[in-house]
Protein backbone atom coordinates (compact mmCIF):
# COMPACT_ATOMS: atom_id res chain seq x y z
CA UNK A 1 -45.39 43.49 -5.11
CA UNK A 2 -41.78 45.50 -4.94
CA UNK A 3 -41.06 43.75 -1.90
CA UNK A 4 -41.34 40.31 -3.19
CA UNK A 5 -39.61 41.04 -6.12
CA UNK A 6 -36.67 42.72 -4.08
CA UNK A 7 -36.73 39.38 -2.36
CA UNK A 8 -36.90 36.98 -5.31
CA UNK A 9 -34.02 39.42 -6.71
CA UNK A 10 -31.99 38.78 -3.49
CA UNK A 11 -32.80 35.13 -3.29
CA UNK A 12 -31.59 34.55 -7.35
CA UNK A 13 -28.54 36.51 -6.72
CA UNK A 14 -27.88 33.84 -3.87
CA UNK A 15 -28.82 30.83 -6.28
CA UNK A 16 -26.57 32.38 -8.92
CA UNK A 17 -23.51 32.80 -6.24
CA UNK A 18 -24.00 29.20 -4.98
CA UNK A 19 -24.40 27.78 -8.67
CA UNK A 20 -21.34 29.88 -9.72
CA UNK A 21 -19.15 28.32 -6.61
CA UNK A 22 -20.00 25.16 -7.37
CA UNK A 23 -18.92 24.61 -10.71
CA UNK A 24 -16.09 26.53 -10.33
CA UNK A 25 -12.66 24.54 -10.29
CA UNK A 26 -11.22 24.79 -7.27
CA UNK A 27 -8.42 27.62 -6.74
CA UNK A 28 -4.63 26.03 -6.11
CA UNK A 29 -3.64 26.14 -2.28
CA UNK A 30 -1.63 24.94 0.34
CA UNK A 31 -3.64 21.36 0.31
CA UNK A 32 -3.70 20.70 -2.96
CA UNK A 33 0.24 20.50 -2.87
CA UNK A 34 0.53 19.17 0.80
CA UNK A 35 -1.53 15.84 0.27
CA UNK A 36 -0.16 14.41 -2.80
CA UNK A 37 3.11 15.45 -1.40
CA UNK A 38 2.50 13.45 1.66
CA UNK A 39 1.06 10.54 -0.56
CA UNK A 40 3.69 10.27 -2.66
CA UNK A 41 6.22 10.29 0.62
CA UNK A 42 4.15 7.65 2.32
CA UNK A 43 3.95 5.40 -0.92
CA UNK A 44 7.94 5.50 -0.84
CA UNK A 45 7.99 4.75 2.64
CA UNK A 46 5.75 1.21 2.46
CA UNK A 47 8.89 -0.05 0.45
CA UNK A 48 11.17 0.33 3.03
CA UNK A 49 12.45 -3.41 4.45
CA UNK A 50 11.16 -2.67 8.12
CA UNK A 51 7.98 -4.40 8.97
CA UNK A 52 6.93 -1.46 11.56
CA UNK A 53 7.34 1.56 9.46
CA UNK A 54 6.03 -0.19 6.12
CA UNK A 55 2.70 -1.11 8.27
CA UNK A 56 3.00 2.83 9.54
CA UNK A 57 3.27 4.21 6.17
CA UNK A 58 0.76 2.00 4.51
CA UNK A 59 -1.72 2.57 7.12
CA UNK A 60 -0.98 6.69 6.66
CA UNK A 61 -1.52 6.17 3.03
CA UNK A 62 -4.72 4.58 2.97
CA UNK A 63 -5.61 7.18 5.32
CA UNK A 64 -4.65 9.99 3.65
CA UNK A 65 -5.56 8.54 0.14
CA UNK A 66 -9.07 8.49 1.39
CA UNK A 67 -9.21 11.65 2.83
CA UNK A 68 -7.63 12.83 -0.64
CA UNK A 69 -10.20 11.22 -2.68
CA UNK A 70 -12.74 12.96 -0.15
CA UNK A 71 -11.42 16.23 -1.16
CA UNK A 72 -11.43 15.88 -5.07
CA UNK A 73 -14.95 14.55 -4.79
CA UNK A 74 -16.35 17.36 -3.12
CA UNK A 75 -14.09 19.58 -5.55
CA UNK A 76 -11.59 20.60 -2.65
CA UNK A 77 -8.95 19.73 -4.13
CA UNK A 78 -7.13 19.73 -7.35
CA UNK A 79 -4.42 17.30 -8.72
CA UNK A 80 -2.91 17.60 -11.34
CA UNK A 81 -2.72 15.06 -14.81
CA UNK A 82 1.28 14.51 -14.22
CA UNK A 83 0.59 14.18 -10.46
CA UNK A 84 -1.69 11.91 -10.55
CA UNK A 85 0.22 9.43 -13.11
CA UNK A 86 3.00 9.82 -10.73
CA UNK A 87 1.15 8.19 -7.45
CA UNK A 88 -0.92 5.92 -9.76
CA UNK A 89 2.57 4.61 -10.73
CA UNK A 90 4.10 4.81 -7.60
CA UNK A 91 0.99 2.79 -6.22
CA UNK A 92 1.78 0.13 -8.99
CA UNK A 93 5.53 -0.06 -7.89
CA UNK A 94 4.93 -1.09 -4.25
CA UNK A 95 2.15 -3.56 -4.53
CA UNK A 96 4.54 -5.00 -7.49
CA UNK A 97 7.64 -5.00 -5.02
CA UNK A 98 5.75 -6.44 -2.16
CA UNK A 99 4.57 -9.51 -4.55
CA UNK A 100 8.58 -9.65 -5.57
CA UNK A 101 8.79 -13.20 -4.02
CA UNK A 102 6.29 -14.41 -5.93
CA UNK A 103 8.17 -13.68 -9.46
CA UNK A 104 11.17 -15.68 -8.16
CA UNK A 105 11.93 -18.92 -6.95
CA UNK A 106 9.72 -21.01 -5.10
CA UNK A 107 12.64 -22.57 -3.99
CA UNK A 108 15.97 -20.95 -3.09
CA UNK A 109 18.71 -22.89 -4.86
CA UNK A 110 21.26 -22.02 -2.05
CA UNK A 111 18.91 -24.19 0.04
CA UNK A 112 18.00 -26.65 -2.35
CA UNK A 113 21.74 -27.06 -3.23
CA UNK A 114 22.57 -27.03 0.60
CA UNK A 115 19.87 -29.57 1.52
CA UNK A 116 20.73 -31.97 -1.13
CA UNK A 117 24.61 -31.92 0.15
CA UNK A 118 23.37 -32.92 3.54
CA UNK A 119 20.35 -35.09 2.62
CA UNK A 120 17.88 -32.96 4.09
CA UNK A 121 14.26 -32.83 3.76
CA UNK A 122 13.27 -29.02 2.37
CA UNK A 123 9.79 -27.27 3.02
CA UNK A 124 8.34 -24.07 2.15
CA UNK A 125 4.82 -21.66 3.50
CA UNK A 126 3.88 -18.38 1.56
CA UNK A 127 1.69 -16.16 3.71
CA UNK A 128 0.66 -12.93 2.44
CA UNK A 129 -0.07 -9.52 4.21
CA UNK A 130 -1.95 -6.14 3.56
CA UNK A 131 -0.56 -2.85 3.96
CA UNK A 132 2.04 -4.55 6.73
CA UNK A 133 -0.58 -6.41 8.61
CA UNK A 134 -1.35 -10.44 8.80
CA UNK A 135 2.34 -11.69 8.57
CA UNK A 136 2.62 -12.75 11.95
CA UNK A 137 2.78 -16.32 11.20
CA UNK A 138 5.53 -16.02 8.53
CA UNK A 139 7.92 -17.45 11.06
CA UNK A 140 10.53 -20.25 10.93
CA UNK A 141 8.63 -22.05 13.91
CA UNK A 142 5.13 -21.80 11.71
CA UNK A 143 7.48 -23.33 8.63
CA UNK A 144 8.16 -25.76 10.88
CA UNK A 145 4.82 -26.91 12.19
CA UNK A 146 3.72 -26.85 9.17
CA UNK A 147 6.02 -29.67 7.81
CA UNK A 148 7.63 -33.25 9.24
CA UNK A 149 11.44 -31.59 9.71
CA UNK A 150 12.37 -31.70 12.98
CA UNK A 151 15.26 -30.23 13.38
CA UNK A 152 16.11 -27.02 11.08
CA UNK A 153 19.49 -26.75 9.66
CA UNK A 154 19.02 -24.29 7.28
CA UNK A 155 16.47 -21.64 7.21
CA UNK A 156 16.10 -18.45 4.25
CA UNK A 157 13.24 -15.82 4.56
CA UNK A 158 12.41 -13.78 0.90
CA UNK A 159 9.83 -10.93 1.90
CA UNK A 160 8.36 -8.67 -0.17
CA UNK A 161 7.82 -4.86 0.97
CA UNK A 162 5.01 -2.87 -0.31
CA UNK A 163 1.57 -2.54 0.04
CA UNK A 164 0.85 -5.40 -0.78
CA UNK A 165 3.20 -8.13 0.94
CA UNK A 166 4.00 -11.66 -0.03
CA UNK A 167 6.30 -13.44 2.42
CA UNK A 168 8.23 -17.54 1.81
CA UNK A 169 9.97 -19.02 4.37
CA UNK A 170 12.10 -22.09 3.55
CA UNK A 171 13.62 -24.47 6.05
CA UNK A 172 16.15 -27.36 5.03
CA UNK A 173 16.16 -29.70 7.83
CA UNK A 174 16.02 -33.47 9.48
CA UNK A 175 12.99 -35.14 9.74
């Protein structure tokens, strides 16, 4: 009977350790201030106006975003209130600047001004893109095919940069 009571006294103090760990919050270190660190770079970094590095830095955030999340969930990591508010606005700011052409003018009115003046017929495509991906088509030649002008004279592009990305193209031109 001593020996299974020394062994149900070993096995609680085990139960009690692992309970203890558990709910625990988990102790500041070097991850908990490298990862929203790198977030908050890589959030900054999908606003840049270069379609190769905002694709590069929106994929890297939605990578390390979900391995973030990973972390918290399984209590490996701690952010802080004021940190978080900070990314969750920082996250607002580039899907807001990547929609940016969509607050504006449909129409630019150097173009329309420019196309009237000549008598030119004026067309416009929207295309839209996720974290810098699907905006192949957002081309002057896809403008193009997609309307009766045959010969472009005029031509402005208004592209958004974020992680979210809305893209117009507007060609003035002879039919």
């Amino acid at each position: 009977m001593s020996e299974a009571s020394e062994r149900f006294k070993r096995n609680k103090q085990k139960y009690v350790q692992a309970f203890t760990e558990a709910i625990e919050p988990p102790k500041p270190n070097f991850t908990s201030k490298l990862l929203p660190s790198l977030l908050i770079i890589t959030i900054l970094g999908t606003m840049l106006p270069f379609q190769t590095t905002m694709a590069f830095f929106s994929l890297s955030f939605v990578t390390i975003g979900l391995l973030s999340l990973i972390l918290y969930w399984k209590n490996h990591l701690k952010i802080t209130r004021s940190m978080t508010a900070l990314l969750i606005a920082l996250t607002a700011t580039s899907v807001l600047s990547g929609c940016s052409p969509a607050f504006t003018f449909q129409t630019p009115p150097e173009l329309i001004k420019f196309a009237h003046e000549n008598n030119f017929e004026v067309h416009s495509i929207t295309k839209i893109g996720i974290f810098g991906l699907g905006l192949e088509d957002a081309t002057i030649a896809a403008a193009q095919a997609d309307s009766i002008i045959k010969t472009v004279q005029g031509a402005q592009i208004d592209r958004g940069h974020g992680l979210v990305n809305i893209v117009t193209v507007t060609i003035a031109g002879k039919s």
